[in-house]
Protein backbone atom coordinates (compact mmCIF):
# COMPACT_ATOMS: atom_id res chain seq x y z
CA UNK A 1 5.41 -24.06 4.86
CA UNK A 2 8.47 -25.70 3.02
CA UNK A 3 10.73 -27.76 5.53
CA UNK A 4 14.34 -28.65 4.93
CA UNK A 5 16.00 -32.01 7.33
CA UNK A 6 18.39 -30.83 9.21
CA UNK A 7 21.13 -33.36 8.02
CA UNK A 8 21.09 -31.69 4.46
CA UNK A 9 22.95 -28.99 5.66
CA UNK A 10 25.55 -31.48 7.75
CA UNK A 11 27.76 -31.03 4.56
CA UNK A 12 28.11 -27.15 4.56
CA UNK A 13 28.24 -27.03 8.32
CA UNK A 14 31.49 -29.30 7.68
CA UNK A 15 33.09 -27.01 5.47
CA UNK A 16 32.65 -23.57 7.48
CA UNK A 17 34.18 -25.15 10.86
CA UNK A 18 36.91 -26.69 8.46
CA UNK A 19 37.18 -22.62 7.47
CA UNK A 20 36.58 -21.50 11.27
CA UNK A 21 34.01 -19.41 10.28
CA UNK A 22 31.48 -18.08 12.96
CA UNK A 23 28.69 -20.41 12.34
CA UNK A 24 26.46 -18.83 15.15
CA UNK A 25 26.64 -15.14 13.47
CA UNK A 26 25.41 -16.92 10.36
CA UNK A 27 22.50 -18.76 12.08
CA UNK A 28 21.45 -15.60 14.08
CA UNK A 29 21.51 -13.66 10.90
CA UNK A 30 19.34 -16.42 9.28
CA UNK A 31 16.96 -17.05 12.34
CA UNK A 32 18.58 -20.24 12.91
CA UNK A 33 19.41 -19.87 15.81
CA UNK A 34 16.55 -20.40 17.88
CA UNK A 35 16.86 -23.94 16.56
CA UNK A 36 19.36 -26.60 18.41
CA UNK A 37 21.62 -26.74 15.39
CA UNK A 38 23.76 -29.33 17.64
CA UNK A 39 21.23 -31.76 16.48
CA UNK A 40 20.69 -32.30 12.91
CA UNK A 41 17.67 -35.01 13.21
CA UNK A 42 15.47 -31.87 13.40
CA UNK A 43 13.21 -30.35 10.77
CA UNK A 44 14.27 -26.84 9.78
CA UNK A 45 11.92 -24.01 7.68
CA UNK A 46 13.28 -23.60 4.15
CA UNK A 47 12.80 -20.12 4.22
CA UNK A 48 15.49 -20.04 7.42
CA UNK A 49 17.43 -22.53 5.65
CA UNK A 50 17.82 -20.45 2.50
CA UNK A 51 18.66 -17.31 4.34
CA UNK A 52 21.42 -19.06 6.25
CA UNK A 53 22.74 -19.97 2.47
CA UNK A 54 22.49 -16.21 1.34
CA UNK A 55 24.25 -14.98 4.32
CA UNK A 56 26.98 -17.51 3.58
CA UNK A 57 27.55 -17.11 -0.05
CA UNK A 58 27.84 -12.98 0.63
CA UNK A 59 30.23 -12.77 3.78
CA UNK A 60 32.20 -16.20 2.19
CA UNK A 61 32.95 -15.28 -0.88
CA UNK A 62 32.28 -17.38 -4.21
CA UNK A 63 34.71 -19.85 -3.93
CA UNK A 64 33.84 -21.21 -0.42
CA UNK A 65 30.54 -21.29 -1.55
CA UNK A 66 31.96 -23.51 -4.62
CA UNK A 67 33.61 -25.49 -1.68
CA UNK A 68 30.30 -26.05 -0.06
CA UNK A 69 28.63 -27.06 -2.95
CA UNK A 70 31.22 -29.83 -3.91
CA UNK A 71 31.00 -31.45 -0.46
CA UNK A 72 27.79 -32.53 -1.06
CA UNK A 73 28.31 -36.24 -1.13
CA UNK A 74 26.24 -39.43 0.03
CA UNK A 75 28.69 -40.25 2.89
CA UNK A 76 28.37 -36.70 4.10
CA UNK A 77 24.71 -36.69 4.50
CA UNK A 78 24.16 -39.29 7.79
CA UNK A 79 21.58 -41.34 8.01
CA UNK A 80 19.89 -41.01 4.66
CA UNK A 81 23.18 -41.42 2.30
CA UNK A 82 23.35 -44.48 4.47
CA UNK A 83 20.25 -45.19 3.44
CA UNK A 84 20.67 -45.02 -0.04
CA UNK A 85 24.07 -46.57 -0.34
CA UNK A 86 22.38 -49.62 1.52
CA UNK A 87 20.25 -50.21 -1.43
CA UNK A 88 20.85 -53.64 -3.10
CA UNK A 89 21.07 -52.04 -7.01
CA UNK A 90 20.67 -48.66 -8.47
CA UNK A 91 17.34 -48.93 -9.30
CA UNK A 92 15.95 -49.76 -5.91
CA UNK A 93 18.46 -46.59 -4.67
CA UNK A 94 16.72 -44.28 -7.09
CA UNK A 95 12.84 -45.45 -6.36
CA UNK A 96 13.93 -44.74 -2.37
CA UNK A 97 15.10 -41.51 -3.39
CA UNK A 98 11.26 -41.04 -5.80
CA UNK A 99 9.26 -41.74 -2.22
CA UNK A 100 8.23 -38.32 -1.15
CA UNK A 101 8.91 -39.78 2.55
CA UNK A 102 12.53 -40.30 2.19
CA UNK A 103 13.48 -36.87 0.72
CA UNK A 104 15.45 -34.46 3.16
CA UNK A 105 13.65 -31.23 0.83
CA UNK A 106 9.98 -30.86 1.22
CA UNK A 107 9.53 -28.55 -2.24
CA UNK A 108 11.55 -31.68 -4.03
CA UNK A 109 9.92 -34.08 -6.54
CA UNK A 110 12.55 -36.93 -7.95
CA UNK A 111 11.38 -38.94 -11.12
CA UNK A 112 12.52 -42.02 -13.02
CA UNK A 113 11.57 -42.26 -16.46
CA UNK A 114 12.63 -45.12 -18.17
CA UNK A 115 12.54 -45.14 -22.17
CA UNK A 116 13.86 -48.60 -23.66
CA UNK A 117 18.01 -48.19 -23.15
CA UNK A 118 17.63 -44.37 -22.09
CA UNK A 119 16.81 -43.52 -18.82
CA UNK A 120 15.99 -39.99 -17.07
CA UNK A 121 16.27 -39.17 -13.50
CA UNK A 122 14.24 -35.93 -13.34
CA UNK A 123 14.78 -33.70 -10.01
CA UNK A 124 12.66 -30.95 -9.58
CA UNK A 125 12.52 -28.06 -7.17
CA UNK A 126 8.79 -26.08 -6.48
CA UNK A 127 7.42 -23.37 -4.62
CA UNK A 128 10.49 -21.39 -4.11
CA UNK A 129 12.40 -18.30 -5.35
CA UNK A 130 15.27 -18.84 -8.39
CA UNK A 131 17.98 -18.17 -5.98
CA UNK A 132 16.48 -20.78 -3.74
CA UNK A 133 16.12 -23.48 -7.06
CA UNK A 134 19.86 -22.69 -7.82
CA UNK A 135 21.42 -23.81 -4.84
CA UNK A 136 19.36 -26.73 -4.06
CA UNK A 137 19.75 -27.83 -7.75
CA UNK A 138 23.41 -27.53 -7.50
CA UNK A 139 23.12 -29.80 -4.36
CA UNK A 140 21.10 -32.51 -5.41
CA UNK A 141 22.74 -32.47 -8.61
CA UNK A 142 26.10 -33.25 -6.92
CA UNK A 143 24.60 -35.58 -4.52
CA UNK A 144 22.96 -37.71 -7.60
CA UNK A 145 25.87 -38.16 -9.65
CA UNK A 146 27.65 -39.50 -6.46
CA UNK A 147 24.77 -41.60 -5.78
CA UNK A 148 25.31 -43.05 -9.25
CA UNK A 149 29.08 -43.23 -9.30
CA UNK A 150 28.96 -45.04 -6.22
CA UNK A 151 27.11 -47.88 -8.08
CA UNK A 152 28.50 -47.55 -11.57
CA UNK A 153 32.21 -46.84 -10.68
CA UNK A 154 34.16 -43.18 -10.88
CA UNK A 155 34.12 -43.45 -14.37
CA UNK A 156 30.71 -43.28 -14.79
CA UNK A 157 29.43 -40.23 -16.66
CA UNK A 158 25.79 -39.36 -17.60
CA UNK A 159 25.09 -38.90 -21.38
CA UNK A 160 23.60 -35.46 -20.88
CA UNK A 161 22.77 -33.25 -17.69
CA UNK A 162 20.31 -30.59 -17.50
CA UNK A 163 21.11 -27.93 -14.24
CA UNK A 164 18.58 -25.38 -12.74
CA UNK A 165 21.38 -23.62 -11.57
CA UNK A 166 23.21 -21.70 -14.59
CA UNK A 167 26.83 -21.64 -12.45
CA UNK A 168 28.41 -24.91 -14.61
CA UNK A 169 31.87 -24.22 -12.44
CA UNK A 170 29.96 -26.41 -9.73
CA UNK A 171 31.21 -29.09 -12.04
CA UNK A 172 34.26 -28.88 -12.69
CA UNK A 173 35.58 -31.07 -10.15
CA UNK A 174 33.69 -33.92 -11.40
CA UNK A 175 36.18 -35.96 -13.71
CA UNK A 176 35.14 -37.68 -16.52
CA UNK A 177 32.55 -35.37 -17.91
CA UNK A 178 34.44 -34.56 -21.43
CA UNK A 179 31.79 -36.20 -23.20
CA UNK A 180 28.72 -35.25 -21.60
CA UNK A 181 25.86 -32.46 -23.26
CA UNK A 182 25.65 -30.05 -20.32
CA UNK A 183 22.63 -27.42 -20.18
CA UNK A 184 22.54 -24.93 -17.30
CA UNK A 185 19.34 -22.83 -16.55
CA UNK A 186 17.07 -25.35 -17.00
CA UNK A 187 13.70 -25.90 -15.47
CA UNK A 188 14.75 -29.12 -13.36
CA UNK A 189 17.96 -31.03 -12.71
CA UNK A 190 18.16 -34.35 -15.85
CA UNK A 191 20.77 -37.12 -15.70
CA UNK A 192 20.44 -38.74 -19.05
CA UNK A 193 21.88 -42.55 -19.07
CA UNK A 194 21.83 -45.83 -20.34
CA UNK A 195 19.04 -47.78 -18.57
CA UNK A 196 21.51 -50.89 -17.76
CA UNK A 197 22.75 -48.66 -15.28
CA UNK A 198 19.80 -49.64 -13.19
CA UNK A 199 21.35 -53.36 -12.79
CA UNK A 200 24.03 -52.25 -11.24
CA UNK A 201 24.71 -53.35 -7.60
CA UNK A 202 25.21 -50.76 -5.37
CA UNK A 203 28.43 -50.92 -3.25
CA UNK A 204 27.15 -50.54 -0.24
CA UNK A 205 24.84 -53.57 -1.01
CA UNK A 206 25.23 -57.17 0.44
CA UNK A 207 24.99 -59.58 -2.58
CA UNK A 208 26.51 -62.59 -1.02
CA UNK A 209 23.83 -64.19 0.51
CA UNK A 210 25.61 -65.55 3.83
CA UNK A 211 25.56 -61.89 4.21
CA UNK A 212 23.16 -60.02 6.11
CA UNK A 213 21.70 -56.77 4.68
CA UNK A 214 20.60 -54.09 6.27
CA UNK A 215 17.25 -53.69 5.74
CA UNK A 216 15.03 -56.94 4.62
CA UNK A 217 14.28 -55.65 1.23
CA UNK A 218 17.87 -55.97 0.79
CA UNK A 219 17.92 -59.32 2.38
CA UNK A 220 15.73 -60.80 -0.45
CA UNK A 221 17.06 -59.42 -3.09
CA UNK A 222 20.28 -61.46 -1.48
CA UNK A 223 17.81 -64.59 -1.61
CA UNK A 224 16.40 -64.24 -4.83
CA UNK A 225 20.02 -64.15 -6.53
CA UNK A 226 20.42 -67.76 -4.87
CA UNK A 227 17.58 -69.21 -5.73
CA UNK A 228 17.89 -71.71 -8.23
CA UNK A 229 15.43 -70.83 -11.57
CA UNK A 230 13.41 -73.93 -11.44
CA UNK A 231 12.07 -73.35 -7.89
CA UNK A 232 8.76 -71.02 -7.89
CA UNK A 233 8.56 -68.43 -6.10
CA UNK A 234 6.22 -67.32 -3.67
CA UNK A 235 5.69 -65.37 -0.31
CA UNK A 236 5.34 -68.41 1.85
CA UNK A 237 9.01 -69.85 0.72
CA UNK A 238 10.39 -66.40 1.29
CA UNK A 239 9.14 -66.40 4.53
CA UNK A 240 9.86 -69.95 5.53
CA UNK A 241 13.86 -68.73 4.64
CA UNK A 242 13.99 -66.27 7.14
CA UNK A 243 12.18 -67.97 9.74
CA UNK A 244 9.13 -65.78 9.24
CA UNK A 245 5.71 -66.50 8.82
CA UNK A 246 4.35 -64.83 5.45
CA UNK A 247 1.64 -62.00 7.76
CA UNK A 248 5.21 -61.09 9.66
CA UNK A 249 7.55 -61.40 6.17
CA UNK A 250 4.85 -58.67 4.54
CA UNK A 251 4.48 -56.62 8.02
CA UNK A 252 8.16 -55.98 8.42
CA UNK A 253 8.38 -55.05 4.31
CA UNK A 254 5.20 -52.75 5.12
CA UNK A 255 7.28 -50.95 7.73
CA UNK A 256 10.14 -50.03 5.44
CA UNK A 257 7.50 -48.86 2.69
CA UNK A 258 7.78 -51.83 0.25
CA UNK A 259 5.74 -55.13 -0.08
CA UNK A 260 6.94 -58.55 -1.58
CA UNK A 261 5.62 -57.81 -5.01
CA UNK A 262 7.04 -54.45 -5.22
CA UNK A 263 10.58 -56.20 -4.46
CA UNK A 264 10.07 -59.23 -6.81
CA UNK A 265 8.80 -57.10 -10.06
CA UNK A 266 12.31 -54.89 -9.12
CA UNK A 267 14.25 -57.52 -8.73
CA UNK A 268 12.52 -58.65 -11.88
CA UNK A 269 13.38 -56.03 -14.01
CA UNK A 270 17.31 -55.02 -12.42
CA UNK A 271 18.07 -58.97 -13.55
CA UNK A 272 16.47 -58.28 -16.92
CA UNK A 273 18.18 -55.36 -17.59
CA UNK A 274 21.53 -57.03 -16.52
CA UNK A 275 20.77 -59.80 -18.82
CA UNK A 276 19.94 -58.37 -21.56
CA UNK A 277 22.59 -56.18 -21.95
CA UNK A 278 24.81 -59.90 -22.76
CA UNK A 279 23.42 -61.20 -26.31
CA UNK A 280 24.47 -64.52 -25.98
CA UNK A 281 21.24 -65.14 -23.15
CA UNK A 282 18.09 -65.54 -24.79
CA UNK A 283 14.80 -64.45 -23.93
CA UNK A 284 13.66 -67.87 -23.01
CA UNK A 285 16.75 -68.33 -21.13
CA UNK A 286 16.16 -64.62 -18.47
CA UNK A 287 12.83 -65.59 -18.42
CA UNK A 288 13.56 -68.91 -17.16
CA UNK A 289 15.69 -67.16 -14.51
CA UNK A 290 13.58 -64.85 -13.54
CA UNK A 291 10.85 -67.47 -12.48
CA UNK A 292 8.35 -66.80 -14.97
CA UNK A 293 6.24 -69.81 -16.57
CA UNK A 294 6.97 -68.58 -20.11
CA UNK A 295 8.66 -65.96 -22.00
CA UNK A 296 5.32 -64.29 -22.78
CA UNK A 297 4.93 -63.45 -19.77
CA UNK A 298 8.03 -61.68 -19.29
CA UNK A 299 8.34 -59.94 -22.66
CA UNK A 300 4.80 -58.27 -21.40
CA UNK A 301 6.67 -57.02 -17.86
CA UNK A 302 9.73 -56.14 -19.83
CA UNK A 303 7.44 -53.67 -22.01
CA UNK A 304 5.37 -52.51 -19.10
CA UNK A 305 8.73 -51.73 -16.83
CA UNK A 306 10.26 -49.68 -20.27
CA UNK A 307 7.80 -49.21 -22.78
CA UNK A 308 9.82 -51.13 -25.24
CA UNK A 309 9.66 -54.84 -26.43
CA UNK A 310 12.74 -57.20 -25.59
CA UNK A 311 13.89 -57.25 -29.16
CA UNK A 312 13.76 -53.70 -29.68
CA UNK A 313 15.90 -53.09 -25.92
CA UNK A 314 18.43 -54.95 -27.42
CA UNK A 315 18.20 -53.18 -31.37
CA UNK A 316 18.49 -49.95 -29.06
CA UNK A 317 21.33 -51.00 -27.36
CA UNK A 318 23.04 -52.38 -30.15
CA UNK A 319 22.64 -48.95 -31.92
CA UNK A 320 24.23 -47.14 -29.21
């Protein structure tokens, strides 16, 4: 059986009492309501979940429904838009969103492919009926490109988008799309985009480090920005900065899913990314700054993290 959290539907909730509709005939008519829908930290069955979005598509009419749909935003989702937003840099938000424990849809598979300066964020939707597909595409298609504009600014505008859903009005609110290839009825939800999108900080990030983050992943990401490139880095001076001893440092990481190599390669590659995007920094000079021994070293991470070499990144980039 398919589950749904219950804080994905938080948003839509929202936006009926805004309406005053009668909330409890839609649960009853869904099966809902045997559920405390008063508290949203609850697991819910998809197939409930999806009736209670039937009924309220046919007794509220098309445009509420649009209204629904373009409430879907990280701030609106508590807890795990929280979550996200607390992130240190768009990459690390997207790999959260890729772990199969963090998703708030069961049936959902989210996938980062990254292809020299083009990247794809793939989000598919399984074991469920097309009417099902189109609403949750429409939802996690609206929740992604808010995810992203909250890190790249509300300018920010994929280079293509691919939809499950083939209703394109869902976007039409979304400013700034003029120049983006949009494809509805597709077989999963694409954002196409420039892979030095990945550097970007996250605004809900701490990157000062007299600042403390909210989770410790985000914590050393705040470190390794201050430390200076000469200084090698390793668990034990990590640990020894917060206090820690390294078994407690890796513990604590464990806990939030992540380990201290995991963090270092990311932090690795969102600094790379960053760096090379400016052609005035050599590849001796991010290596240096990215604490590896020699630039052979990091040319072979920079081609395992893309699948391109560092000269041909920045030929791709250059190209446009």
């Amino acid at each position: 059986m398919q589950f749904v959290h219950g804080v994905f539907i938080a948003p839509a909730l929202k936006a009926l009492n805004r309406e005053n509709a009668n909330t409890n005939d839609l649960f009853a008519q869904s099966g809902l309501d045997v559920f405390n829908m008063r508290d949203l930290g609850i697991c819910l069955p998809l197939s409930r979940v999806a009736a209670f979005f039937d009924a309220v598509r046919s007794r509220m009419g098309h445009e509420m429904w649009l209204e629904i749909v373009r409430s879907y935003r990280m701030n609106n989702i508590p807890g795990w838009g929280d979550a996200i937003m607390g992130m240190p840099d768009l990459l690390s938000a997207v790999h959260l969103s890729t772990k199969p424990e963090s998703s708030i849809l069961s049936n959902e598979t989210i996938v980062l492919n990254v292809s020299g300066p083009k990247s794809i964020f793939v989000d598919s939707f399984h074991h469920v009926d097309q009417q099902t597909r189109n609403w949750q595409s429409e939802f996690s298609l609206l929740l992604a490109l808010d995810g992203f504009r909250a890190a790249c600014g509300d300018a920010w505008a994929p280079i293509e988008i691919d939809l499950v859903s083939k209703d394109e009005s869902i976007l039409d609110s979304i400013r700034g799309l003029d120049n983006t290839t949009i494809r509805t009825g597709q077989l999963a939800n694409r954002l196409v985009f420039e892979t030095v999108d990945l550097a970007t900080r996250m605004s809900g990030a701490y990157v000062d480090p007299t600042h403390i983050a909210p989770t410790m992943d985000g914590r050393m990401y705040a470190l390794l920005d201050s430390i200076e490139p000469e200084t090698k880095i390793s668990v034990q001076l990590l640990a020894d900065s917060f206090d820690l001893s390294p078994r407690t440092l890796q513990r604590r990481l464990a806990d939030e899913g992540t380990t201290y190599f995991e963090i270092f390669d990311h932090w690795r590659m969102v600094v790379a990314i960053g760096l090379l995007d400016d052609p005035t920094v050599s590849v001796n000079e991010i290596a240096a700054r990215l604490h590896y021994s020699n630039s052979a070293h990091f040319t072979r991470a920079f081609l395992r993290w893309t699948g391109m070499t560092t000269s041909a990144y920045r030929y791709g980039q250059s190209k446009g």
